[in-house]
PDB file of N, CA and C in Angstrom:
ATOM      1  N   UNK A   1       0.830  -1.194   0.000  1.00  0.00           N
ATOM      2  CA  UNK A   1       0.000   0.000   0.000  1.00  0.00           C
ATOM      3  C   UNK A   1       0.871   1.253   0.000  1.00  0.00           C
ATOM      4  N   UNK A   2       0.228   2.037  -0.737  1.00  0.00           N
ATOM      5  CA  UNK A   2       0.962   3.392  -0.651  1.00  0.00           C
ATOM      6  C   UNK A   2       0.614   4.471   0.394  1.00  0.00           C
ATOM      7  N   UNK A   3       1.630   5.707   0.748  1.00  0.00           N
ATOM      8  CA  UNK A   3       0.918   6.182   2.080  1.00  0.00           C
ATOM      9  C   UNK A   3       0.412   7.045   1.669  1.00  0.00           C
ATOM     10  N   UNK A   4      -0.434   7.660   2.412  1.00  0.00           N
ATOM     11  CA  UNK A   4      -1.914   8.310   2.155  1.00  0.00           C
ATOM     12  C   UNK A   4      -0.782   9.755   2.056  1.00  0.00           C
ATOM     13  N   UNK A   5      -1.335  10.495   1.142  1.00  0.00           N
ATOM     14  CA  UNK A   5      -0.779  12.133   0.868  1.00  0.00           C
ATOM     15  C   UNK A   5      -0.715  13.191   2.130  1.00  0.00           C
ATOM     16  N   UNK A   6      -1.870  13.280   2.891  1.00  0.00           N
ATOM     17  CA  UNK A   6      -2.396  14.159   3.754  1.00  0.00           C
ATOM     18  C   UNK A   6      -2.278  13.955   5.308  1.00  0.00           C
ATOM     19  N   UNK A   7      -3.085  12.118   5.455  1.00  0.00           N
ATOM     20  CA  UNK A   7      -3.205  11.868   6.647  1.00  0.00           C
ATOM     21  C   UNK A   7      -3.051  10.567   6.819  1.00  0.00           C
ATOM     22  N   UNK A   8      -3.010  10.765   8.465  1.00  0.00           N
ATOM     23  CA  UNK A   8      -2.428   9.557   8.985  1.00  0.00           C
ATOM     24  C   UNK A   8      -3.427   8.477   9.909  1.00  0.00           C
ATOM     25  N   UNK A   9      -4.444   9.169   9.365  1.00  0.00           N
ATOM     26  CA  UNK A   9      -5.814   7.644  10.119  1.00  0.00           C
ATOM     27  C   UNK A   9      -5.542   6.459   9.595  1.00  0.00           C
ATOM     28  N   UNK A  10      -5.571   5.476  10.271  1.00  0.00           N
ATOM     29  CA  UNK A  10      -5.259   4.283   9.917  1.00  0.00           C
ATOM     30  C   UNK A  10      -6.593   3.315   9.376  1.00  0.00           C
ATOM     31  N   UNK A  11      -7.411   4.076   9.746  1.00  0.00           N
ATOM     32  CA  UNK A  11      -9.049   4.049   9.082  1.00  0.00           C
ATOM     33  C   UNK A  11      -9.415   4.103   7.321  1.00  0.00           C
ATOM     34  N   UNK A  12      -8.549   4.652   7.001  1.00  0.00           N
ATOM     35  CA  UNK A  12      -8.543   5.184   5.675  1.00  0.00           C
ATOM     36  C   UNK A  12      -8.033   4.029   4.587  1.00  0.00           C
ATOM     37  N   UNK A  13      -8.715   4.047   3.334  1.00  0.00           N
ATOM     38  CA  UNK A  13      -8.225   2.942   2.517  1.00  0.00           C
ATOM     39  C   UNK A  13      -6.500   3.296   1.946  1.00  0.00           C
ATOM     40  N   UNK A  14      -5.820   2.934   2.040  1.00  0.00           N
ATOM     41  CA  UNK A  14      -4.520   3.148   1.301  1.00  0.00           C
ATOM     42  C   UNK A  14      -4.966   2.663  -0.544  1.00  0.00           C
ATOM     43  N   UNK A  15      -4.323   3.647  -1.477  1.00  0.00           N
ATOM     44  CA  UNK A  15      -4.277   2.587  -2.787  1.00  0.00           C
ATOM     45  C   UNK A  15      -3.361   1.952  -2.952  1.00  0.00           C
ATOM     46  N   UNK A  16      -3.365   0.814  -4.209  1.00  0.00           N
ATOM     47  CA  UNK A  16      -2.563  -0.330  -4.061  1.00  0.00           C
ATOM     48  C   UNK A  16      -1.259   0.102  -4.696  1.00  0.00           C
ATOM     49  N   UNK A  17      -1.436   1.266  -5.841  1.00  0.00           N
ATOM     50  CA  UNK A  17      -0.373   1.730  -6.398  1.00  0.00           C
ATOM     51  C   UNK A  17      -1.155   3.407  -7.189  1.00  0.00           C
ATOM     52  N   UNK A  18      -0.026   3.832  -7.438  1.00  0.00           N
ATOM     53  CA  UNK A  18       0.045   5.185  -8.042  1.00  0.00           C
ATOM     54  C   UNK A  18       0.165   5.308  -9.649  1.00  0.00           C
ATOM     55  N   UNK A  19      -0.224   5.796 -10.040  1.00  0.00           N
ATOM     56  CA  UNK A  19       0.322   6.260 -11.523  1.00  0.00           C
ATOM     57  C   UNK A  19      -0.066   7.656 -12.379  1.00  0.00           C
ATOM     58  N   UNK A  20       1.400   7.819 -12.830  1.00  0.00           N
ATOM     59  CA  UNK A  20       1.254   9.353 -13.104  1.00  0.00           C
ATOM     60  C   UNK A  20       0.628   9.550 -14.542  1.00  0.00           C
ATOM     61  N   UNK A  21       0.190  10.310 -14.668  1.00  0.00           N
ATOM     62  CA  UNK A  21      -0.837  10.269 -16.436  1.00  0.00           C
ATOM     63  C   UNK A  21       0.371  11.842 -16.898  1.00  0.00           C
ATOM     64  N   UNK A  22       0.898  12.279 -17.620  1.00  0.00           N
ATOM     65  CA  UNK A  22       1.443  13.534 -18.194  1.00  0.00           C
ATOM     66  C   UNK A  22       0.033  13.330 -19.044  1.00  0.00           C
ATOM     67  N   UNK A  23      -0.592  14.895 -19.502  1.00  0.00           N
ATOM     68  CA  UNK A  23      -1.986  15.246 -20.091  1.00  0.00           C
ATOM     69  C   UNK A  23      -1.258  15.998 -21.605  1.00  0.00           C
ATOM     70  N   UNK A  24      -1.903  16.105 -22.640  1.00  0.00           N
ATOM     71  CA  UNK A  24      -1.599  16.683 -23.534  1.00  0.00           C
ATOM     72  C   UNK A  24      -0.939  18.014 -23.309  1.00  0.00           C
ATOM     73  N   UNK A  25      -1.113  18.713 -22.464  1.00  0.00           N
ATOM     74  CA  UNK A  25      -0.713  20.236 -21.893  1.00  0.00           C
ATOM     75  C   UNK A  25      -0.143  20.416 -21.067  1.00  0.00           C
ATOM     76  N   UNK A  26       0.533  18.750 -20.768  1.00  0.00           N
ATOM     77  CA  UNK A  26       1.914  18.713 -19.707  1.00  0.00           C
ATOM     78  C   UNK A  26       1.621  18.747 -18.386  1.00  0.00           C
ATOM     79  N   UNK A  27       0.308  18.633 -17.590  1.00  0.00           N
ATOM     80  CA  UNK A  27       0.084  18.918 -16.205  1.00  0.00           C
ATOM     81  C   UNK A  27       0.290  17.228 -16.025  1.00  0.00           C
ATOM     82  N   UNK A  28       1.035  17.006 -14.829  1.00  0.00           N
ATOM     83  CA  UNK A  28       1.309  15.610 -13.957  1.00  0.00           C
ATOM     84  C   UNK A  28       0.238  15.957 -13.218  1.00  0.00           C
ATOM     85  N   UNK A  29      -0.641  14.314 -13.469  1.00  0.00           N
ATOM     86  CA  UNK A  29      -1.713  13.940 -12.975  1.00  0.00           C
ATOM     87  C   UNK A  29      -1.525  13.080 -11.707  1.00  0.00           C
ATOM     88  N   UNK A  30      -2.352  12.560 -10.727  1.00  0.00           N
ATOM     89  CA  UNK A  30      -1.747  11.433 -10.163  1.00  0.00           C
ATOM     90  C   UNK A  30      -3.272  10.199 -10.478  1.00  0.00           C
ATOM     91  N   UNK A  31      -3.466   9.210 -10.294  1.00  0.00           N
ATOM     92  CA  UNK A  31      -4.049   8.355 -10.388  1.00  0.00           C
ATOM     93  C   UNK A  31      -3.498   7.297  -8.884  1.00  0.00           C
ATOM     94  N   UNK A  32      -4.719   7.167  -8.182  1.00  0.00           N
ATOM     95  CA  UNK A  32      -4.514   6.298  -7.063  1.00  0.00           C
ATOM     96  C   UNK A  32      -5.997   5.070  -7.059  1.00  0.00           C
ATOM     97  N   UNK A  33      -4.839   3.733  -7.704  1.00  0.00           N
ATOM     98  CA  UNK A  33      -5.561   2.311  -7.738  1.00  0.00           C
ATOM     99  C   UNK A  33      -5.848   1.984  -6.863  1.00  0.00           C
ATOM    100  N   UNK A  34      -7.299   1.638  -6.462  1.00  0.00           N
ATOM    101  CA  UNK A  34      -7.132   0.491  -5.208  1.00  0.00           C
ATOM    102  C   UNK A  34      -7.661  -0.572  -5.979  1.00  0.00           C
ATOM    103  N   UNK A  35      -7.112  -1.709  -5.657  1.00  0.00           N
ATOM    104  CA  UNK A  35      -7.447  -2.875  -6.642  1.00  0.00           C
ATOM    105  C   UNK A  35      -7.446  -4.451  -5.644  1.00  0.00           C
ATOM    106  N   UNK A  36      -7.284  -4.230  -4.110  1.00  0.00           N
ATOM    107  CA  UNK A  36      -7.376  -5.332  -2.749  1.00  0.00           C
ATOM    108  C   UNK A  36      -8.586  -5.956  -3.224  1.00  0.00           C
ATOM    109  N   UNK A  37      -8.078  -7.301  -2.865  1.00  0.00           N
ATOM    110  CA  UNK A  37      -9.204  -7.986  -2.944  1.00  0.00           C
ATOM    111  C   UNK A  37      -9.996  -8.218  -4.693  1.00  0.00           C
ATOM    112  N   UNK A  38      -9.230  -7.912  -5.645  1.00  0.00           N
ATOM    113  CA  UNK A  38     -10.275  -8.271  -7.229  1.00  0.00           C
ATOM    114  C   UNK A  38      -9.480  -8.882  -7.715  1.00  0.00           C
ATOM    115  N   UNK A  39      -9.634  -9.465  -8.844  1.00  0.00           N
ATOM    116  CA  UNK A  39      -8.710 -10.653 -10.096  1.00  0.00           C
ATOM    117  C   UNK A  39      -8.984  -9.491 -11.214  1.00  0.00           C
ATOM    118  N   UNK A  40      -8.195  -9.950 -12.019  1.00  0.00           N
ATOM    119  CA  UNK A  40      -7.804  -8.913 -13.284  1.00  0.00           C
ATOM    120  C   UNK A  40      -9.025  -8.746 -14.147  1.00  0.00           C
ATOM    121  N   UNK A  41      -9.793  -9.547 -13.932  1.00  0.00           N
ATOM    122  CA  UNK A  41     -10.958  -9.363 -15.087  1.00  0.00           C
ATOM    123  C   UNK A  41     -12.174  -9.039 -14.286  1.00  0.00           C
ATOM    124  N   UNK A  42     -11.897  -8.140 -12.774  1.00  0.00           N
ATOM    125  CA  UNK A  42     -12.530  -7.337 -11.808  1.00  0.00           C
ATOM    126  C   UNK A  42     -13.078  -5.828 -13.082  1.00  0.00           C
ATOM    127  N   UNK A  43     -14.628  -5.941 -12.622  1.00  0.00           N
ATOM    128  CA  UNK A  43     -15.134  -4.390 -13.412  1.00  0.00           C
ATOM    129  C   UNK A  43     -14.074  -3.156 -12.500  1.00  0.00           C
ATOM    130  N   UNK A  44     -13.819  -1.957 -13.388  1.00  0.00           N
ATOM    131  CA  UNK A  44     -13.189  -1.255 -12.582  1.00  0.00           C
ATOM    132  C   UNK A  44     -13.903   0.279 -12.945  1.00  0.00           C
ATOM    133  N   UNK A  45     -13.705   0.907 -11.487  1.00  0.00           N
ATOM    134  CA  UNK A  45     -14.866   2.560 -11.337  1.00  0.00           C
ATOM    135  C   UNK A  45     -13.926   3.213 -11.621  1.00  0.00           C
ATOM    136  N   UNK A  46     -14.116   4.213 -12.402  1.00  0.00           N
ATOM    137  CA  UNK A  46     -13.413   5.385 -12.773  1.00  0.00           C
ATOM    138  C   UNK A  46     -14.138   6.384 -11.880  1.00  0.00           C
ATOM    139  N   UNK A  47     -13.160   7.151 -11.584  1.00  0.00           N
ATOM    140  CA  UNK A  47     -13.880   8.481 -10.252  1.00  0.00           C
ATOM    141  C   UNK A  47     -12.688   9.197 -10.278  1.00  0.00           C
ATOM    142  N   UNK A  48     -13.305  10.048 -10.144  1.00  0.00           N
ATOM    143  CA  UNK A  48     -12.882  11.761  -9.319  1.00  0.00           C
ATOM    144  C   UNK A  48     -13.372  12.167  -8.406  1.00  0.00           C
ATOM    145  N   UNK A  49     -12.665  13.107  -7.712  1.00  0.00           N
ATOM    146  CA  UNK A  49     -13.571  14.112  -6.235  1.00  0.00           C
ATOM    147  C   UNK A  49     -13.850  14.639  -6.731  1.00  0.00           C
ATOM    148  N   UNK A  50     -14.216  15.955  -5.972  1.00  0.00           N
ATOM    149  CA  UNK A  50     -14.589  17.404  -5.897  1.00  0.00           C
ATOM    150  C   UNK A  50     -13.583  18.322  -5.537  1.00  0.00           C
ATOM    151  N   UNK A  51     -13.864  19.375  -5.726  1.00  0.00           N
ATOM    152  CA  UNK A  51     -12.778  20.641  -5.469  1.00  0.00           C
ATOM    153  C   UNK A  51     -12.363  20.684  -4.114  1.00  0.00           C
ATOM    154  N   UNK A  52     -11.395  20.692  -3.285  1.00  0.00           N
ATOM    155  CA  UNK A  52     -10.666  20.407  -2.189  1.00  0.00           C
ATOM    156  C   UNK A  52     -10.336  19.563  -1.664  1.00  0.00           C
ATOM    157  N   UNK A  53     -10.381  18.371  -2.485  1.00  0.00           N
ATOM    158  CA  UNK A  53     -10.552  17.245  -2.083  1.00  0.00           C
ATOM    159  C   UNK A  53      -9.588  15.860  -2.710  1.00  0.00           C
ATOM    160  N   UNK A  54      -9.322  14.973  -2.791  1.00  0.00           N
ATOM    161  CA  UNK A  54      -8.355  14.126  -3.172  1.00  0.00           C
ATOM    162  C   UNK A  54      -9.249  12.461  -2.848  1.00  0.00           C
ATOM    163  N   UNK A  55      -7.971  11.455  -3.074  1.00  0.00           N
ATOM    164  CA  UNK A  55      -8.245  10.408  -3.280  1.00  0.00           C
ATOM    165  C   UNK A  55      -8.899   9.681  -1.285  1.00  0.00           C
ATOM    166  N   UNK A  56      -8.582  10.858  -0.462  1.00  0.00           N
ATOM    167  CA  UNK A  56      -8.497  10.561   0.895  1.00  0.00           C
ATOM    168  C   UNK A  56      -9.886  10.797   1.387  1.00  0.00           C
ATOM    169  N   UNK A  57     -10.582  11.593   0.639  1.00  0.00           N
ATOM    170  CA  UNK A  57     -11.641  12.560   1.347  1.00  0.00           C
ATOM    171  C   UNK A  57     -12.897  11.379   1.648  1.00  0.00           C
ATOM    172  N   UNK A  58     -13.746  11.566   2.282  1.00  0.00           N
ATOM    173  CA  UNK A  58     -14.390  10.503   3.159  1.00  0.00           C
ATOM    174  C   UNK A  58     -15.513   9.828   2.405  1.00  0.00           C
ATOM    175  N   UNK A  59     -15.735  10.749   1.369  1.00  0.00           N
ATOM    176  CA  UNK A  59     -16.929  10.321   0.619  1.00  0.00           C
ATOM    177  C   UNK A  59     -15.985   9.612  -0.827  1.00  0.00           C
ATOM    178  N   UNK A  60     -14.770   9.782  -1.330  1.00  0.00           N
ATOM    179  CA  UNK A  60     -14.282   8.981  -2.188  1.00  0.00           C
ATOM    180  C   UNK A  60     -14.177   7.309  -1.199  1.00  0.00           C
ATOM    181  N   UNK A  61     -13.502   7.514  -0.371  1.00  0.00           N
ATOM    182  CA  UNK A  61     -13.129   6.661   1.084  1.00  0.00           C
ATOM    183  C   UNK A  61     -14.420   5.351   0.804  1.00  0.00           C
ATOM    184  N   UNK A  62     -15.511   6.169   1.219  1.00  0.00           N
ATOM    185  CA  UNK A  62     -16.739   5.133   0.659  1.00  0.00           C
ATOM    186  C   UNK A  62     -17.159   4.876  -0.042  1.00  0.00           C
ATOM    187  N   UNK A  63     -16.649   5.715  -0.821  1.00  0.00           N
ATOM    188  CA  UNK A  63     -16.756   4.388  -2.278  1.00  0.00           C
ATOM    189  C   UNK A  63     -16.319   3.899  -2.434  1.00  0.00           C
ATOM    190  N   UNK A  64     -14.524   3.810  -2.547  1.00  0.00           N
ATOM    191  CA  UNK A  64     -13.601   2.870  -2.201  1.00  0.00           C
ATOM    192  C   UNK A  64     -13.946   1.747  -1.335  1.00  0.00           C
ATOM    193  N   UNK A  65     -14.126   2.072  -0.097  1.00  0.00           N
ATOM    194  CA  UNK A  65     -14.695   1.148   0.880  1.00  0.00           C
ATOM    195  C   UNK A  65     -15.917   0.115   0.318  1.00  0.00           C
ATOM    196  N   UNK A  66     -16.928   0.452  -0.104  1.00  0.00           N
ATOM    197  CA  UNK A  66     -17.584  -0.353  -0.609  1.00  0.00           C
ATOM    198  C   UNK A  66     -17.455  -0.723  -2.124  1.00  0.00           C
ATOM    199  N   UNK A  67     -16.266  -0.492  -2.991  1.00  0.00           N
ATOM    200  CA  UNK A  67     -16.357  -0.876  -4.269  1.00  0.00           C
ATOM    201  C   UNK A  67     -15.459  -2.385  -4.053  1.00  0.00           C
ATOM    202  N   UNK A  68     -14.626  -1.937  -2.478  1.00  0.00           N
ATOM    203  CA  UNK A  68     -13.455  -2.920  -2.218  1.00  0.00           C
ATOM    204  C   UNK A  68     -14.196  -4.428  -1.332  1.00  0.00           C
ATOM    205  N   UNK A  69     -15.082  -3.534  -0.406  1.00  0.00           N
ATOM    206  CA  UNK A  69     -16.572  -4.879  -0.424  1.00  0.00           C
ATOM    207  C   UNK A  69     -16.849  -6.126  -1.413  1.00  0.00           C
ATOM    208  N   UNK A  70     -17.053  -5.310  -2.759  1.00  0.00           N
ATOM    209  CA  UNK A  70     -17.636  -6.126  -4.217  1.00  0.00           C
ATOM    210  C   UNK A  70     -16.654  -6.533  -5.059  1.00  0.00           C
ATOM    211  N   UNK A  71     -15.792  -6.439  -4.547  1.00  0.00           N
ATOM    212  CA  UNK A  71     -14.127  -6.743  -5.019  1.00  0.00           C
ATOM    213  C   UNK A  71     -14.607  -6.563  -6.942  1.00  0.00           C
ATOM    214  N   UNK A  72     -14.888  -4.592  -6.541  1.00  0.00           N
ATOM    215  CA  UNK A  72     -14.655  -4.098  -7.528  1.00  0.00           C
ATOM    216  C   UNK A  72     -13.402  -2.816  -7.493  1.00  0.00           C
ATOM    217  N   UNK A  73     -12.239  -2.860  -9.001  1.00  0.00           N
ATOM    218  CA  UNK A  73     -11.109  -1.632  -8.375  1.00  0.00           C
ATOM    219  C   UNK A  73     -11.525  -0.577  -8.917  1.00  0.00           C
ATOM    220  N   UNK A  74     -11.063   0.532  -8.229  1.00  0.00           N
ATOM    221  CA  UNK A  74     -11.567   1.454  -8.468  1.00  0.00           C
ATOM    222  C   UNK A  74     -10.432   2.471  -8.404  1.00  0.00           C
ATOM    223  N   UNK A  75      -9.894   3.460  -9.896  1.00  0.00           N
ATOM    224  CA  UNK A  75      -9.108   4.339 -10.144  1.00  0.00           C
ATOM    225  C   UNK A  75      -9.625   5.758 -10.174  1.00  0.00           C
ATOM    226  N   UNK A  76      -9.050   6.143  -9.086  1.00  0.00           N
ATOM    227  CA  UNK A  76      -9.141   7.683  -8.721  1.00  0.00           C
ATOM    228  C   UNK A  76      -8.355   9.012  -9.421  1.00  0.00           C
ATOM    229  N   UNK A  77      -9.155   9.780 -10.270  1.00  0.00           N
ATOM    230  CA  UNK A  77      -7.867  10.787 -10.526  1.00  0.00           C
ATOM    231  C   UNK A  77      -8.042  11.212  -9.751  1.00  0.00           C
ATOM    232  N   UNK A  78      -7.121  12.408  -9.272  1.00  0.00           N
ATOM    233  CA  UNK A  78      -6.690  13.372  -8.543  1.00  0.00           C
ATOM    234  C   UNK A  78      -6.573  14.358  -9.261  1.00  0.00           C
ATOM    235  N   UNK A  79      -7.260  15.425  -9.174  1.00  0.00           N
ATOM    236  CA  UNK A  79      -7.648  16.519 -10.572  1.00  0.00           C
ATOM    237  C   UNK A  79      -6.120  17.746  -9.581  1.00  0.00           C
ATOM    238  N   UNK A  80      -5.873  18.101 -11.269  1.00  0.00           N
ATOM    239  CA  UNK A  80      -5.007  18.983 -10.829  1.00  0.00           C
ATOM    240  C   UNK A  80      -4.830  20.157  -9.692  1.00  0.00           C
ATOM    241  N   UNK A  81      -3.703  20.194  -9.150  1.00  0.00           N
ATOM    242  CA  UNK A  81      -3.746  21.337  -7.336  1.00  0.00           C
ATOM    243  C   UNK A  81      -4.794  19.892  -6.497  1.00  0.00           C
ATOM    244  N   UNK A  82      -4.779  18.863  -6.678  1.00  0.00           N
ATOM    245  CA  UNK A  82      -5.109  18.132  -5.570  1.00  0.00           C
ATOM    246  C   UNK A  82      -4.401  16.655  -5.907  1.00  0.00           C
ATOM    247  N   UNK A  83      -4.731  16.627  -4.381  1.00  0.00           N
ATOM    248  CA  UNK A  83      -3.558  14.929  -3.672  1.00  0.00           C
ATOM    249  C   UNK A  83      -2.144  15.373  -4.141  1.00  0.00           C
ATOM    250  N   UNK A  84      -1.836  14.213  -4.600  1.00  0.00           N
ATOM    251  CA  UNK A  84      -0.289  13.787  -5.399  1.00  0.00           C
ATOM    252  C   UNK A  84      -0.588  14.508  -6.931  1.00  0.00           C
ATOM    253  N   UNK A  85      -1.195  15.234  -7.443  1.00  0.00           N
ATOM    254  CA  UNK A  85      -1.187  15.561  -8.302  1.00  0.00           C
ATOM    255  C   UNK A  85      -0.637  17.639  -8.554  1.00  0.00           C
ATOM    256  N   UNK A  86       0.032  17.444  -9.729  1.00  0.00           N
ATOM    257  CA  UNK A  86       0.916  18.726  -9.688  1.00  0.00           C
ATOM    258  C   UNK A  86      -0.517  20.248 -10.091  1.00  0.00           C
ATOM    259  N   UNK A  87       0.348  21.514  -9.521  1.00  0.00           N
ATOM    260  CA  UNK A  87      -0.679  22.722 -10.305  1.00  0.00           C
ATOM    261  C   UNK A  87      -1.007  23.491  -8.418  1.00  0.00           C
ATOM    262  N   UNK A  88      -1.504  24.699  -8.829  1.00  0.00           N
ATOM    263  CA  UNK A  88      -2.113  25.495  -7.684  1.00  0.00           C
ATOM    264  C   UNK A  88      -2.709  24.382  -6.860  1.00  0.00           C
ATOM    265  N   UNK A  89      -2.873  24.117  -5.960  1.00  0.00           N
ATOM    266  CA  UNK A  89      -3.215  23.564  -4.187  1.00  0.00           C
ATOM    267  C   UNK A  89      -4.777  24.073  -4.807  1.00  0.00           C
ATOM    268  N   UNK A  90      -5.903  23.279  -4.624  1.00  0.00           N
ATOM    269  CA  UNK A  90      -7.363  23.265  -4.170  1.00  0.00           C
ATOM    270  C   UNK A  90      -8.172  24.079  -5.360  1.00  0.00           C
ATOM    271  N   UNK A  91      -7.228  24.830  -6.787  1.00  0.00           N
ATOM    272  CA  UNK A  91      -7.738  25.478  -7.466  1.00  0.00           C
ATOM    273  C   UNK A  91      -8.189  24.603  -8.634  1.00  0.00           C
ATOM    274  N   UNK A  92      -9.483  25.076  -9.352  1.00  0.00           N
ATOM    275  CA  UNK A  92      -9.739  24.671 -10.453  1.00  0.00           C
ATOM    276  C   UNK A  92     -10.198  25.636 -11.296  1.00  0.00           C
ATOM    277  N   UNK A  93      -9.741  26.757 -11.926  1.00  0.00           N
ATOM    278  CA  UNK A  93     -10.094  27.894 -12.320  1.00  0.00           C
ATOM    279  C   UNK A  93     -10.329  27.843 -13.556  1.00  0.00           C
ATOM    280  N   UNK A  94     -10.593  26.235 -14.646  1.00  0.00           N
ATOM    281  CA  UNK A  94     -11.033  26.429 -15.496  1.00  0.00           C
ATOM    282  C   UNK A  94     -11.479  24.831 -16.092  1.00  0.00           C
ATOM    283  N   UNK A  95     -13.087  25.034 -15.983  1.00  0.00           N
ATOM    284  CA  UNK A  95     -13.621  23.979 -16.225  1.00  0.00           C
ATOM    285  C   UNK A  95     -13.388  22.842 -17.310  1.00  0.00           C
ATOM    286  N   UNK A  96     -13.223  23.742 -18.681  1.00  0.00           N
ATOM    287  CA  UNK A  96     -13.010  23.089 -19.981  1.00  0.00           C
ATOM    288  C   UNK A  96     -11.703  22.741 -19.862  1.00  0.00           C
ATOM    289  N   UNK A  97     -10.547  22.980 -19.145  1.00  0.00           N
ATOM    290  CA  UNK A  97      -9.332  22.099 -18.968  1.00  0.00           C
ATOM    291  C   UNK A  97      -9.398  21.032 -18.007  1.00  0.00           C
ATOM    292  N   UNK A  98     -10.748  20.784 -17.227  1.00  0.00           N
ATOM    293  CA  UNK A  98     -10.669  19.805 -15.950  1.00  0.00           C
ATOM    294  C   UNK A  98     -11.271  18.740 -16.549  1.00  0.00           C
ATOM    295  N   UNK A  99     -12.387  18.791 -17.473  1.00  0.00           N
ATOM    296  CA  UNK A  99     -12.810  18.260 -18.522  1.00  0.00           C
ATOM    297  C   UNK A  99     -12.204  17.465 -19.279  1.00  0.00           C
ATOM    298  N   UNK A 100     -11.086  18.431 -20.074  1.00  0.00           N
ATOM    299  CA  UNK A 100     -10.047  17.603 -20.581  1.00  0.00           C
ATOM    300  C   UNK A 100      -9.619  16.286 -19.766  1.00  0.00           C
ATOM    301  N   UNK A 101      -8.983  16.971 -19.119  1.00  0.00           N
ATOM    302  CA  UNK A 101      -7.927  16.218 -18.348  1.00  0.00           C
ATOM    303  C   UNK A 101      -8.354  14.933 -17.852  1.00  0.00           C
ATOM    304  N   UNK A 102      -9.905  14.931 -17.464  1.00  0.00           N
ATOM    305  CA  UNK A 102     -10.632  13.660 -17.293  1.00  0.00           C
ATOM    306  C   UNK A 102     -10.953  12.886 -18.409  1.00  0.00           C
ATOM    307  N   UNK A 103     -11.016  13.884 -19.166  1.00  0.00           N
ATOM    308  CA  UNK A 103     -11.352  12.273 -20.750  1.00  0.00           C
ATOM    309  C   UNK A 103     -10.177  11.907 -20.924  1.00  0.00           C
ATOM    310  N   UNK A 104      -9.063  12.413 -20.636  1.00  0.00           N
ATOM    311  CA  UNK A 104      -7.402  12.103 -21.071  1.00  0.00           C
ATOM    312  C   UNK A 104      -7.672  10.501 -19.974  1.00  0.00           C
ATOM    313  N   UNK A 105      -7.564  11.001 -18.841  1.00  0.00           N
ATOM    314  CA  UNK A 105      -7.972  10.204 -18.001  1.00  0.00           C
ATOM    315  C   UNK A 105      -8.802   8.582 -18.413  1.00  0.00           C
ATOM    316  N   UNK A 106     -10.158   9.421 -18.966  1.00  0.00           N
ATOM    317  CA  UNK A 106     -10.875   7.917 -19.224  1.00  0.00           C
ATOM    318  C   UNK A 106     -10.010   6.969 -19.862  1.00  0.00           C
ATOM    319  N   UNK A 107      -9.437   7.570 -21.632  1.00  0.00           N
ATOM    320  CA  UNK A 107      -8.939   7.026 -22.471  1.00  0.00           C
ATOM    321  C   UNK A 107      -7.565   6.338 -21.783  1.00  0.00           C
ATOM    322  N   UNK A 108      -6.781   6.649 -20.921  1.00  0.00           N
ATOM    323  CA  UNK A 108      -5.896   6.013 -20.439  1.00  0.00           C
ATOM    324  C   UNK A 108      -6.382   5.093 -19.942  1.00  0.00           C
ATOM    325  N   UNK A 109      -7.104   4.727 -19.222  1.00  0.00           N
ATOM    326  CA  UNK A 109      -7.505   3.808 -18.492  1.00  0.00           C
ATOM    327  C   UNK A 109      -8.348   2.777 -18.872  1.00  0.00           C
ATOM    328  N   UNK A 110      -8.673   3.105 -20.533  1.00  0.00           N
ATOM    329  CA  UNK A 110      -9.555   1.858 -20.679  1.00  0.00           C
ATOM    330  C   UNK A 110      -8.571   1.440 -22.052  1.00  0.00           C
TER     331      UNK A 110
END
């Protein structure tokens, strides 16, 4: 498991591994797998947070938590200025690039 970015509750799901996406416009993304508990031909959730928020925050947490229940994995971006991911801290000052960056996202991942 990898260690959590922020905090140190031991409550919290760790992901199983990291991976960095570079986006057409050069912003380092982070991507945090949790994949405990599934076999490779496990359905897998694509997700994002919300603005202040990262792969830790309590309501990703439960989904994690229960996707890891149904031993389904589930890959988190981390939208730019949040978690492990590079850019301004908590800002998202422009929608049609966050957009992007998530279909960059989908297409990597499938």
């Amino acid at each position: 498991d990898k260690p959590l970015a922020f905090s140190s509750r031991k409550d919290l799901v760790s992901a199983s591994s990291r991976s960095p996406l570079i986006t057409k416009d050069g912003t380092l993304l982070n991507i945090e797998l949790f994949d405990a508990n599934t076999s490779e031909d496990s359905p897998i959730l694509l997700l994002t947070h919300g603005v202040c928020e990262s792969a830790e925050t309590l309501g990703v947490q439960a989904i994690v938590t229960e996707a890891k229940n149904r031993s389904v994995k589930v890959a988190v971006l981390e939208l730019e200025g949040h978690g492990y991911s590079s850019g301004r801290k908590c800002v998202c000052g422009d929608f049609d690039r966050l957009l992007d960056h998530f279909l960059e996202f989908v297409q990597h991942a499938v």
